[in-house]
N, C-alpha and C. Protein backbone atom coordinates (compact mmCIF):
# COMPACT_ATOMS: atom_id res chain seq x y z
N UNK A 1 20.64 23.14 49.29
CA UNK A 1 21.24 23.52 48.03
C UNK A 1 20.52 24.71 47.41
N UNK A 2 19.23 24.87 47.63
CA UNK A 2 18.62 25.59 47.11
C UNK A 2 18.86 27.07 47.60
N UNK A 3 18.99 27.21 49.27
CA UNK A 3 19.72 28.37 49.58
C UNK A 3 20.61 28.96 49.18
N UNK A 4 21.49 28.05 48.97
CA UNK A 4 23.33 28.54 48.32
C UNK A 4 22.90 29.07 46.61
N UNK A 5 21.82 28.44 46.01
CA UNK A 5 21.79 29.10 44.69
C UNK A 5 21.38 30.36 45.17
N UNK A 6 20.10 30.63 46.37
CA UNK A 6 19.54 32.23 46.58
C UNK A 6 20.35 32.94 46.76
N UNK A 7 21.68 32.92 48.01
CA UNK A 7 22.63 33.29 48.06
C UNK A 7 23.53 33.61 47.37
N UNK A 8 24.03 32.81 46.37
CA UNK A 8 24.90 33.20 45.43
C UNK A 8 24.11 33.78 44.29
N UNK A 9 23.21 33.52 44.07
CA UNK A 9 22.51 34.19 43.06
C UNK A 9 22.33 35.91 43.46
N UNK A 10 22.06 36.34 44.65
CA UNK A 10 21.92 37.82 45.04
C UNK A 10 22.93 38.14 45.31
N UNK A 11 23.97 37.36 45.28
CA UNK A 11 25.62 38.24 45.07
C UNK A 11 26.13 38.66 44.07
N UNK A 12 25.74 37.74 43.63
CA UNK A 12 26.16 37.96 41.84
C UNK A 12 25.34 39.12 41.52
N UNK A 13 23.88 38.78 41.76
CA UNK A 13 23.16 40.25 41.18
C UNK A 13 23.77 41.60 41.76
N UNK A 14 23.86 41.35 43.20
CA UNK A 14 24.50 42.66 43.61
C UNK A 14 25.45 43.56 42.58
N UNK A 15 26.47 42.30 43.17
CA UNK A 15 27.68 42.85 42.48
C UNK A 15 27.46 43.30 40.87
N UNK A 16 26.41 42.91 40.41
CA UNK A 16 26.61 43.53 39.44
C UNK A 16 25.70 44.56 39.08
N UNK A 17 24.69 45.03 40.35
CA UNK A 17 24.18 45.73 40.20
C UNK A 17 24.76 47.07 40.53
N UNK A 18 25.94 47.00 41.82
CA UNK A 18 27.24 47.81 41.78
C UNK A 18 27.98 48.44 40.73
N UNK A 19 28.77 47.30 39.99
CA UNK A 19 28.96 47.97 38.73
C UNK A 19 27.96 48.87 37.53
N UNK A 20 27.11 48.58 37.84
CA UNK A 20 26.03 49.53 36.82
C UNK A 20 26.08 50.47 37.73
N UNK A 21 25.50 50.76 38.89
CA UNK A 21 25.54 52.08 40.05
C UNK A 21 27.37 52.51 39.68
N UNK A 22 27.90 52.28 39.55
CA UNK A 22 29.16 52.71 39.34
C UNK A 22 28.94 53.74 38.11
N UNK A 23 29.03 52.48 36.93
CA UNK A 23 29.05 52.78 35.49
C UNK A 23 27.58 54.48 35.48
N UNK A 24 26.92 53.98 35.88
CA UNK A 24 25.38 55.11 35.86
C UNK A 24 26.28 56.22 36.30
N UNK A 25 26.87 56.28 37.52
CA UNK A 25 27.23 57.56 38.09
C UNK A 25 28.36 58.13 37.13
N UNK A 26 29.13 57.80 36.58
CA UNK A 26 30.36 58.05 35.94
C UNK A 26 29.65 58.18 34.51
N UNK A 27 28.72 57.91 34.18
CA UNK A 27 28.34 58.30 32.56
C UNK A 27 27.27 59.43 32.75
N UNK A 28 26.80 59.74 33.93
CA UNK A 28 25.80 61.17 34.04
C UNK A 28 25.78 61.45 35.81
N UNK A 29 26.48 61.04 36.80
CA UNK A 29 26.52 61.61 37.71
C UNK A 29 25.14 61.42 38.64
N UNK A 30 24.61 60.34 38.05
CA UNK A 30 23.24 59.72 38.80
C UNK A 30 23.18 58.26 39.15
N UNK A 31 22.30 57.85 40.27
CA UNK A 31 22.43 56.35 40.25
C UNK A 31 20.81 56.22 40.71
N UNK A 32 20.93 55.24 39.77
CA UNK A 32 19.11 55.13 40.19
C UNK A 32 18.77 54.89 41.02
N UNK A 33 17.32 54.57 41.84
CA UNK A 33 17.11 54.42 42.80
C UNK A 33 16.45 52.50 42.70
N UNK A 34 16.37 52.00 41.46
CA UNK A 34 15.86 50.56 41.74
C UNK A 34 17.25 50.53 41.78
N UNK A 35 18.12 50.61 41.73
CA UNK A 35 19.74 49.99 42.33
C UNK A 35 19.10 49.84 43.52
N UNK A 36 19.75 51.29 44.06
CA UNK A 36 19.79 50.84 45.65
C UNK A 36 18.64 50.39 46.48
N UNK A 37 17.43 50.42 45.65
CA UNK A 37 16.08 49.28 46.25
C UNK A 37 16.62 47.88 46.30
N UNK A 38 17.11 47.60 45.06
CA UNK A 38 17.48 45.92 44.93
C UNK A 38 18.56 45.61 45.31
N UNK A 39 19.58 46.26 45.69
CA UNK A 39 20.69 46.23 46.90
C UNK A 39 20.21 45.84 48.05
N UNK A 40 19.22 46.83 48.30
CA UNK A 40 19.15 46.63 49.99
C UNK A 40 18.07 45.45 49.85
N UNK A 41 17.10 44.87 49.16
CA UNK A 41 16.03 43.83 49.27
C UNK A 41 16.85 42.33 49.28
N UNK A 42 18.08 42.51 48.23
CA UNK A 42 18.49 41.28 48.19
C UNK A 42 19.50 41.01 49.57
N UNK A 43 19.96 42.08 50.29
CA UNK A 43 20.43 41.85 51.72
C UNK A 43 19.21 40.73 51.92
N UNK A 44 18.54 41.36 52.73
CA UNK A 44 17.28 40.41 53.66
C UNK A 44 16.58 38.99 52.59
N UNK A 45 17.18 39.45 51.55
CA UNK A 45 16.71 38.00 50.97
C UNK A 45 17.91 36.94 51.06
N UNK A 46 18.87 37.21 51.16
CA UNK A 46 20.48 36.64 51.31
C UNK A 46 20.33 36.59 52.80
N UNK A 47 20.02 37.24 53.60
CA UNK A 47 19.95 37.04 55.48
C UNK A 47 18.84 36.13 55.26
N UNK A 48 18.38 36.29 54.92
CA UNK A 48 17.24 34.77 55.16
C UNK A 48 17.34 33.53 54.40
N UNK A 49 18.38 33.34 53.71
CA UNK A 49 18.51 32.50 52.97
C UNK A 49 19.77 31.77 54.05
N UNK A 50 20.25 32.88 54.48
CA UNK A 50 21.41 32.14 55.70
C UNK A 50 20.70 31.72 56.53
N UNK A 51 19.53 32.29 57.17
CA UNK A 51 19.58 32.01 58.49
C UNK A 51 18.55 31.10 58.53
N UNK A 52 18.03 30.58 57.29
CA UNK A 52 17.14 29.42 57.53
C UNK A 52 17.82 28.23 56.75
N UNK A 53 19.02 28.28 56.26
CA UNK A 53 19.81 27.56 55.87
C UNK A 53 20.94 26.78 57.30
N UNK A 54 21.07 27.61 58.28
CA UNK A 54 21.80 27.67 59.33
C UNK A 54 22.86 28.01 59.21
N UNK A 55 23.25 29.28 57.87
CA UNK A 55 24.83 28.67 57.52
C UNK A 55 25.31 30.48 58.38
N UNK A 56 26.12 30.76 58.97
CA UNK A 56 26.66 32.03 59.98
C UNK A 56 28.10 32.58 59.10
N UNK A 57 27.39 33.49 57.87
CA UNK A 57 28.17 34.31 57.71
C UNK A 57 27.89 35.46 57.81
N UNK A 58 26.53 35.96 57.62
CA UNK A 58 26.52 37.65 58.04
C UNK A 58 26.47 37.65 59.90
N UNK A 59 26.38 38.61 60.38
CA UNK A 59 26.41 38.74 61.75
C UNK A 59 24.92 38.93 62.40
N UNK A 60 24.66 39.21 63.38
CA UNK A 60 22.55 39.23 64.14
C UNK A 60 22.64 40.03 63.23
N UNK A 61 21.48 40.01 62.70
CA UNK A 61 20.66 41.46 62.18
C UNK A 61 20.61 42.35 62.45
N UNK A 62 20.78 42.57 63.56
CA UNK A 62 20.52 43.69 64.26
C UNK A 62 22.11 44.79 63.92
N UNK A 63 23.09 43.61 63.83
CA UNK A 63 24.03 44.53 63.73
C UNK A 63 24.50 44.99 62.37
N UNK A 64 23.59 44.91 61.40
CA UNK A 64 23.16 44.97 59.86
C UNK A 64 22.88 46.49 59.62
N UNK A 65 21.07 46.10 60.56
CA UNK A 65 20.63 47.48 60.38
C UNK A 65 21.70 48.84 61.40
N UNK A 66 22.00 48.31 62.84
CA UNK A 66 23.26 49.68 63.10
C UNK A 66 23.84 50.17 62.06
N UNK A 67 24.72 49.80 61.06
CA UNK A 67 25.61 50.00 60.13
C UNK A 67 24.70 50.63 59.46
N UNK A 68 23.31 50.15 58.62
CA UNK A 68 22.90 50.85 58.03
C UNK A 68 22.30 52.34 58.43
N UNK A 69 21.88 52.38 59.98
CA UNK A 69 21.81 53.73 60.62
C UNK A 69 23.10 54.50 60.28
N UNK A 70 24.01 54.12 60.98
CA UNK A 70 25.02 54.97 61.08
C UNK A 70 25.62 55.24 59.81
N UNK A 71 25.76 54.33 58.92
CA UNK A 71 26.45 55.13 57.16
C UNK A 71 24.82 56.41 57.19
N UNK A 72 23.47 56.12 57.23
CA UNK A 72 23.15 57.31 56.98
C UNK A 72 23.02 58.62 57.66
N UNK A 73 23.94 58.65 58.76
CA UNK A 73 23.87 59.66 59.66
C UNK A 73 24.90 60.11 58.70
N UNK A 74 25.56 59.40 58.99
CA UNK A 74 27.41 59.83 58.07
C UNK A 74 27.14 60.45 56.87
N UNK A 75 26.33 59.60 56.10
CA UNK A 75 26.09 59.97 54.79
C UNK A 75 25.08 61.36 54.48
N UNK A 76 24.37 61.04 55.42
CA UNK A 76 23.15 62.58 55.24
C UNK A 76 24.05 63.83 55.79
N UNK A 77 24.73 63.68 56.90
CA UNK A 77 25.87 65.22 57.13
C UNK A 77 26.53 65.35 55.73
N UNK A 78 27.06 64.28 54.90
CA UNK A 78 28.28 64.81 53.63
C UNK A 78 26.86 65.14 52.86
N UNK A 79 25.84 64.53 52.63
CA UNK A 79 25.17 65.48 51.54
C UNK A 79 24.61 66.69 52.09
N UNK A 80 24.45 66.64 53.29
CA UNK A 80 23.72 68.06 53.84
C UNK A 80 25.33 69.11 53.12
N UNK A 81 26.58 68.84 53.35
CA UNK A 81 27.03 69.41 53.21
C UNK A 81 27.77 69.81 52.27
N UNK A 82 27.03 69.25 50.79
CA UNK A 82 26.89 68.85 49.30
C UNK A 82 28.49 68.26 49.33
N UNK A 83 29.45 67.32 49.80
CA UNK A 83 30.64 66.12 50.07
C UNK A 83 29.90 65.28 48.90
N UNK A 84 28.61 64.48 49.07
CA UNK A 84 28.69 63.46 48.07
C UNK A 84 26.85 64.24 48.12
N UNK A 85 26.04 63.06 46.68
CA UNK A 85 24.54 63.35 45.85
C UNK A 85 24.15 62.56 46.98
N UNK A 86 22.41 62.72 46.85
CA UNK A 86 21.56 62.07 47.49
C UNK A 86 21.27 60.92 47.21
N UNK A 87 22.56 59.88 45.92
CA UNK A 87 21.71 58.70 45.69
C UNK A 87 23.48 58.02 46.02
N UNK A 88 24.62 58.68 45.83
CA UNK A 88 25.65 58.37 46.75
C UNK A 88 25.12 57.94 48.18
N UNK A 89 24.53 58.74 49.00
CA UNK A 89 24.05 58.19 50.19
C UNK A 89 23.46 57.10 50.46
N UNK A 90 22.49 56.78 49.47
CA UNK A 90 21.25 56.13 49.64
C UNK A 90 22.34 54.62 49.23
N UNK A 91 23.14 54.67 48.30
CA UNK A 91 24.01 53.37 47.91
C UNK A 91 25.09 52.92 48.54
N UNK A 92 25.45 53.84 49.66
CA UNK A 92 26.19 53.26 50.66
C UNK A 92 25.56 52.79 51.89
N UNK A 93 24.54 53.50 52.12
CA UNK A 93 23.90 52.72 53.04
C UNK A 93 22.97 51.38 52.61
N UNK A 94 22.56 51.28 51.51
CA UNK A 94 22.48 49.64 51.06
C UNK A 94 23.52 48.84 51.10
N UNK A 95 24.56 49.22 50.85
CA UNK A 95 26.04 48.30 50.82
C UNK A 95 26.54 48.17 52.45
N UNK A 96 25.92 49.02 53.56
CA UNK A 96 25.88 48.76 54.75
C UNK A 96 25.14 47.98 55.09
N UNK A 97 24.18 47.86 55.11
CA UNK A 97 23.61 46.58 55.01
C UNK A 97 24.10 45.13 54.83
N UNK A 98 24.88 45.16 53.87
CA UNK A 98 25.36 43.87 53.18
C UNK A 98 26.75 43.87 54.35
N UNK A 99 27.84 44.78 54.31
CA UNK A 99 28.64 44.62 55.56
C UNK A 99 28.33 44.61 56.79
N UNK A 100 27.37 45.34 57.55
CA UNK A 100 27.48 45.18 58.96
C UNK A 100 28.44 45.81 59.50
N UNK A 101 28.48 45.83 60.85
CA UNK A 101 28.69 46.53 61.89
C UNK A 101 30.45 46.10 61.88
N UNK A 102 30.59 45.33 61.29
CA UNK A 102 31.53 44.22 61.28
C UNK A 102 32.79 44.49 59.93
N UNK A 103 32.34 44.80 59.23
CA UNK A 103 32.86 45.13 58.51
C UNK A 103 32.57 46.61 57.17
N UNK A 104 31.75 47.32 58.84
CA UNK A 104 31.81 48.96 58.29
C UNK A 104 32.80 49.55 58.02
N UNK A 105 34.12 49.58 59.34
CA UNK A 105 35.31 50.10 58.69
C UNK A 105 35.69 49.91 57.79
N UNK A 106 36.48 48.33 56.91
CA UNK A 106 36.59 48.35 55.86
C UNK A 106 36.14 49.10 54.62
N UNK A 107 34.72 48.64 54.76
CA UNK A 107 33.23 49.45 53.58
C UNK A 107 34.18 51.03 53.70
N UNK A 108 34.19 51.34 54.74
CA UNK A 108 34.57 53.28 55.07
C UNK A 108 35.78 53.12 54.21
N UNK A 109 37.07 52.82 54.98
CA UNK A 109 38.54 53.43 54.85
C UNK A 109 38.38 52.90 52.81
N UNK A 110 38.45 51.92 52.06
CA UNK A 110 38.63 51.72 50.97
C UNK A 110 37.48 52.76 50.27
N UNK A 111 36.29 53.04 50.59
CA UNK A 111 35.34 53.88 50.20
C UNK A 111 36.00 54.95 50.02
N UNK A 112 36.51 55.83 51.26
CA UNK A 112 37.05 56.90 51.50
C UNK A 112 38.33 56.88 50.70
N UNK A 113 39.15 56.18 51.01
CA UNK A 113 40.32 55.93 49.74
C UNK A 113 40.45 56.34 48.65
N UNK A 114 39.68 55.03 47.83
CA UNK A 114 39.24 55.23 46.83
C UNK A 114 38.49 56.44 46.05
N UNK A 115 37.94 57.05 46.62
CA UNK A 115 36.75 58.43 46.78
C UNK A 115 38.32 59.46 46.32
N UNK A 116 38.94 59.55 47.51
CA UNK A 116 40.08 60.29 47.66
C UNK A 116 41.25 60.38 46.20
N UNK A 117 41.24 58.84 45.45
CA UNK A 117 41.75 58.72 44.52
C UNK A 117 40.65 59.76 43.30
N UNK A 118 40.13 59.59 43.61
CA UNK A 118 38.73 60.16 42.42
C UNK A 118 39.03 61.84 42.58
N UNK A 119 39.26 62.26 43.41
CA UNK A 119 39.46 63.81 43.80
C UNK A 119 40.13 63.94 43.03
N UNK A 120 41.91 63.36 43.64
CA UNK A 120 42.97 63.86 42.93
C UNK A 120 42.39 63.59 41.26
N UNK A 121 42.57 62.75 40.75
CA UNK A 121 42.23 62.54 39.57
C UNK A 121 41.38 63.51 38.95
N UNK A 122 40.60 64.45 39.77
CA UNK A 122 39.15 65.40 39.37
C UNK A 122 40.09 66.76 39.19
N UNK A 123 41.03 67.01 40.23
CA UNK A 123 41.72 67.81 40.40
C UNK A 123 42.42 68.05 39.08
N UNK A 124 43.42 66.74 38.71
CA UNK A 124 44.54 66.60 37.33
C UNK A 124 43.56 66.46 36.05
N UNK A 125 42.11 66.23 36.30
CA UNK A 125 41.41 66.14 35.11
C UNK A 125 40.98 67.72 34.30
N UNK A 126 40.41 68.47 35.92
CA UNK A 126 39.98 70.22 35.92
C UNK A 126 41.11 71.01 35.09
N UNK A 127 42.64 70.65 36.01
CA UNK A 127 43.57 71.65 35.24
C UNK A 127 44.29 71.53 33.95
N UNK A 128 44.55 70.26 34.00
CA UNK A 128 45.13 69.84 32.52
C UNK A 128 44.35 69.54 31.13
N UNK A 129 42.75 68.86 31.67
CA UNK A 129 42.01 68.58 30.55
C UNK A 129 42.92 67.69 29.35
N UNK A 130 43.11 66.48 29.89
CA UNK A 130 43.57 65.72 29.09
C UNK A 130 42.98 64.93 27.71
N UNK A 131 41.73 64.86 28.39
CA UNK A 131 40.96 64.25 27.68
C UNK A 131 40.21 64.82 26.57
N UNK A 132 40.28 64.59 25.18
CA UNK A 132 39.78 65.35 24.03
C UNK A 132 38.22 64.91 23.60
N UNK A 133 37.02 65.56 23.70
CA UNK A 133 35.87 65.10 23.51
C UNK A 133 35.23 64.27 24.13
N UNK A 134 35.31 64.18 25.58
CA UNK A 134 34.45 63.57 26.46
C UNK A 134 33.11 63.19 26.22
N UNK A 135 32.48 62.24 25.96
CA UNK A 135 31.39 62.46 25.90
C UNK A 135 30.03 63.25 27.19
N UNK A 136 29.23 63.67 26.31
CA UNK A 136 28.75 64.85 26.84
C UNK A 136 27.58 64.48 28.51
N UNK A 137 27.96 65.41 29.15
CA UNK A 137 27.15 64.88 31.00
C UNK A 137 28.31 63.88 31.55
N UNK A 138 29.21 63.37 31.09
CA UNK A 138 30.01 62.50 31.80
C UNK A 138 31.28 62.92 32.49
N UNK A 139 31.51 62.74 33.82
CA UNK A 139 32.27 62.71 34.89
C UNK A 139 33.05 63.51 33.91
N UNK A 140 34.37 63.09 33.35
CA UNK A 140 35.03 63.43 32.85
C UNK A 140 34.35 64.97 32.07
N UNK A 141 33.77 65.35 31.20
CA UNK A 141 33.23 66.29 30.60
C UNK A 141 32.81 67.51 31.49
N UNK A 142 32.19 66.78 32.68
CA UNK A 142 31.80 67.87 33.67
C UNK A 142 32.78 68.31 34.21
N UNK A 143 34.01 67.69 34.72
CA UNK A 143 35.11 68.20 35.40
C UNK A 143 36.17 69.16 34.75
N UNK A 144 35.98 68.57 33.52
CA UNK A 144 37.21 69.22 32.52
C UNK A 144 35.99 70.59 32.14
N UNK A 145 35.04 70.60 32.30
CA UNK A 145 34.22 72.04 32.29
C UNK A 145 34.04 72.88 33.17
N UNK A 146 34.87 72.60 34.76
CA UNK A 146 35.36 73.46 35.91
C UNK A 146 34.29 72.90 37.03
N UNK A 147 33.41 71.67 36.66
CA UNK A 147 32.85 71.41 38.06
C UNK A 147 33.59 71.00 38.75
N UNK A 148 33.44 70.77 40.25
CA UNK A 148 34.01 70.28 41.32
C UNK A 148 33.11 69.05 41.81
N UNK A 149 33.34 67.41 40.83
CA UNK A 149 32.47 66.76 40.82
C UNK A 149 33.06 65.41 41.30
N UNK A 150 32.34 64.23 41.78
CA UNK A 150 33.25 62.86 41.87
C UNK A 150 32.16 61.84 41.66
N UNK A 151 32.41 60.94 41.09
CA UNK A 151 31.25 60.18 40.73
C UNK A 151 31.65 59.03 42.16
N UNK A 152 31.03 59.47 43.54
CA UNK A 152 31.56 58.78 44.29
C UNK A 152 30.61 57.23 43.99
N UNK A 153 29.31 56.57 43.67
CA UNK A 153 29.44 55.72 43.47
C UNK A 153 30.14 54.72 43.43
N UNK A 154 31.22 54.93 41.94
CA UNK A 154 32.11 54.18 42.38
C UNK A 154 33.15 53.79 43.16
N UNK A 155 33.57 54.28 43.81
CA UNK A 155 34.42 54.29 45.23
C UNK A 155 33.36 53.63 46.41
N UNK A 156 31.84 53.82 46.00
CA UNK A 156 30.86 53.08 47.00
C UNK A 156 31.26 51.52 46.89
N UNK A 157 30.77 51.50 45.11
CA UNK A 157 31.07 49.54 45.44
C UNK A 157 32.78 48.97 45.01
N UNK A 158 33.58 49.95 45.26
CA UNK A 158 34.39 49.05 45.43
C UNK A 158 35.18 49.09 46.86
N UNK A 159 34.64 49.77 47.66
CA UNK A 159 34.92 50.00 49.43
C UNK A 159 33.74 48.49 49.66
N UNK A 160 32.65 48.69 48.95
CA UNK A 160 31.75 47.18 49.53
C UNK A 160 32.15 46.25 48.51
N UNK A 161 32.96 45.70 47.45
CA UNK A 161 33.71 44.83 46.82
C UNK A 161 34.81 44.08 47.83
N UNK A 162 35.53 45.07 48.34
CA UNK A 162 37.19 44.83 49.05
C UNK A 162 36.39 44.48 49.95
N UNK A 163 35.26 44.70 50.69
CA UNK A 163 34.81 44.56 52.22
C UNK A 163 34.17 42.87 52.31
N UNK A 164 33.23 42.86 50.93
CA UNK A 164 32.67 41.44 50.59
C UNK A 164 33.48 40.63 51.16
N UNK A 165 34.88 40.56 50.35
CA UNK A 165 36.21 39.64 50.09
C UNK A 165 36.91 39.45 51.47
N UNK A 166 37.06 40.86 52.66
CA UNK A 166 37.97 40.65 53.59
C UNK A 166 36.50 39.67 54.15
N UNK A 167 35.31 40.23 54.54
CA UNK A 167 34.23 39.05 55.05
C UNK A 167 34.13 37.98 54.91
N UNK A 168 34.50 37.66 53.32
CA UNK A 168 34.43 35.67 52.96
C UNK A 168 33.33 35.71 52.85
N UNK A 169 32.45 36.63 52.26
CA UNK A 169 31.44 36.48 51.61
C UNK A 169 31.35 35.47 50.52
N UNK A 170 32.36 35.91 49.32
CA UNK A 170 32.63 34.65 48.33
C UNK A 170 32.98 33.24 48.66
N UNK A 171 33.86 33.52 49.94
CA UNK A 171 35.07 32.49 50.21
C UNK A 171 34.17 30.54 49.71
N UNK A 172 34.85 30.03 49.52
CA UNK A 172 34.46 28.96 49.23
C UNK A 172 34.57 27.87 50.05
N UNK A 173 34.86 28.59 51.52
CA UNK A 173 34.96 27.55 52.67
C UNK A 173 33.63 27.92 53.36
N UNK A 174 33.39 29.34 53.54
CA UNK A 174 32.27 29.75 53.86
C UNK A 174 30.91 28.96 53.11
N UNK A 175 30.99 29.25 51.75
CA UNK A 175 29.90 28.51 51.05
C UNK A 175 29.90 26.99 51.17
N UNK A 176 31.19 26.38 51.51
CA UNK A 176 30.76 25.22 51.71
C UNK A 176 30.08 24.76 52.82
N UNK A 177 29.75 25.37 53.46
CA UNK A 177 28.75 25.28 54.91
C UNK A 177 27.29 24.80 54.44
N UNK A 178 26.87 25.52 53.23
CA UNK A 178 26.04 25.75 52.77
C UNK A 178 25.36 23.80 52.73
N UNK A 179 26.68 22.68 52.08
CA UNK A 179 26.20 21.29 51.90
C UNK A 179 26.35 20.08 53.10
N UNK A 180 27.03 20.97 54.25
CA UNK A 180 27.49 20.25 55.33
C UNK A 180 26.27 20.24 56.13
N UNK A 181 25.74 18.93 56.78
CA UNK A 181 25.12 19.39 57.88
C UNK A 181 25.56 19.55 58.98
N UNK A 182 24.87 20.01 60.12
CA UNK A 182 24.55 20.97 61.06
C UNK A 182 25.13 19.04 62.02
């Protein structure tokens, strides 16, 4: 029992440490870096809470950290090639972590999606300037001032939100493993 509280307890934190990495990037275009420290710590504290629990919802470890290699290959070419910031990178590859190898695509195509929705929107925000008095450094303010900006953050956690959910990360059949024995 005590696992399933560690477990659900570092989901919950996640996830809501997501939404602040969201909210941070979209109110000044930064995301801190104890986010994506305590993203990626509470992975391996949630993998060990499974795997000495016996309960098999993330996949080997091993195929944890791949995912997390490969989002930062992916991710270090788009910032080498200023595509997304250096703390965009650093927060998708914590949220790789949490998906795996297994459910990287997902994490990608809704990331990318979503990301894609943020453009257009950057695009209709630049030319029309709808918005009257933005407050000042924020997404909105910067764009409607002719940057070419996206607070991809958020498009990070909600590509690893949709990805959680197709996994059964939450699922409540999954967690019930958690009181069954072995």
């Amino acid at each position: 029992m005590i696992l399933l509280i560690v477990y659900m307890f570092s989901m919950m934190v996640v996830l809501g440490l997501g939404f602040l990495a969201g909210w941070s990037d979209y109110k000044g275009m930064t995301i801190p870096n104890y986010i994506i420290v305590s993203v990626s710590a509470l992975f391996f504290v949630s993998y060990g809470a499974l795997y000495f629990g016996e309960v098999e919802i993330f996949s080997d470890l091993k195929w944890h950290l791949v995912a997390g290699v490969l989002t930062l290959i992916i991710t270090f070419f788009m910032f080498s090639i200023k595509m997304i910031g250096g703390g965009d990178s650093k927060l998708a590859v914590a949220f790789s972590f949490w998906v795996g190898l297994k459910g990287l695509p997902i994490f990608l195509f809704y990331m990318a999606f979503t990301g894609a929705l943020f453009g257009v929107a950057a695009i209709i925000l630049k030319k029309k300037k709808p918005c009257k008095g933005p407050a000042e450094g924020s997404w909105i303010a910067r764009v409607q001032a002719g940057e070419s900006v996206v607070p991809y953050g958020i498009p990070i956690v909600i590509g690893a939100f949709v990805a959680f959910v197709q996994l059964g990360f939450l699922s409540p059949g999954n967690l019930s493993l958690f009181l069954m024995p072995n």
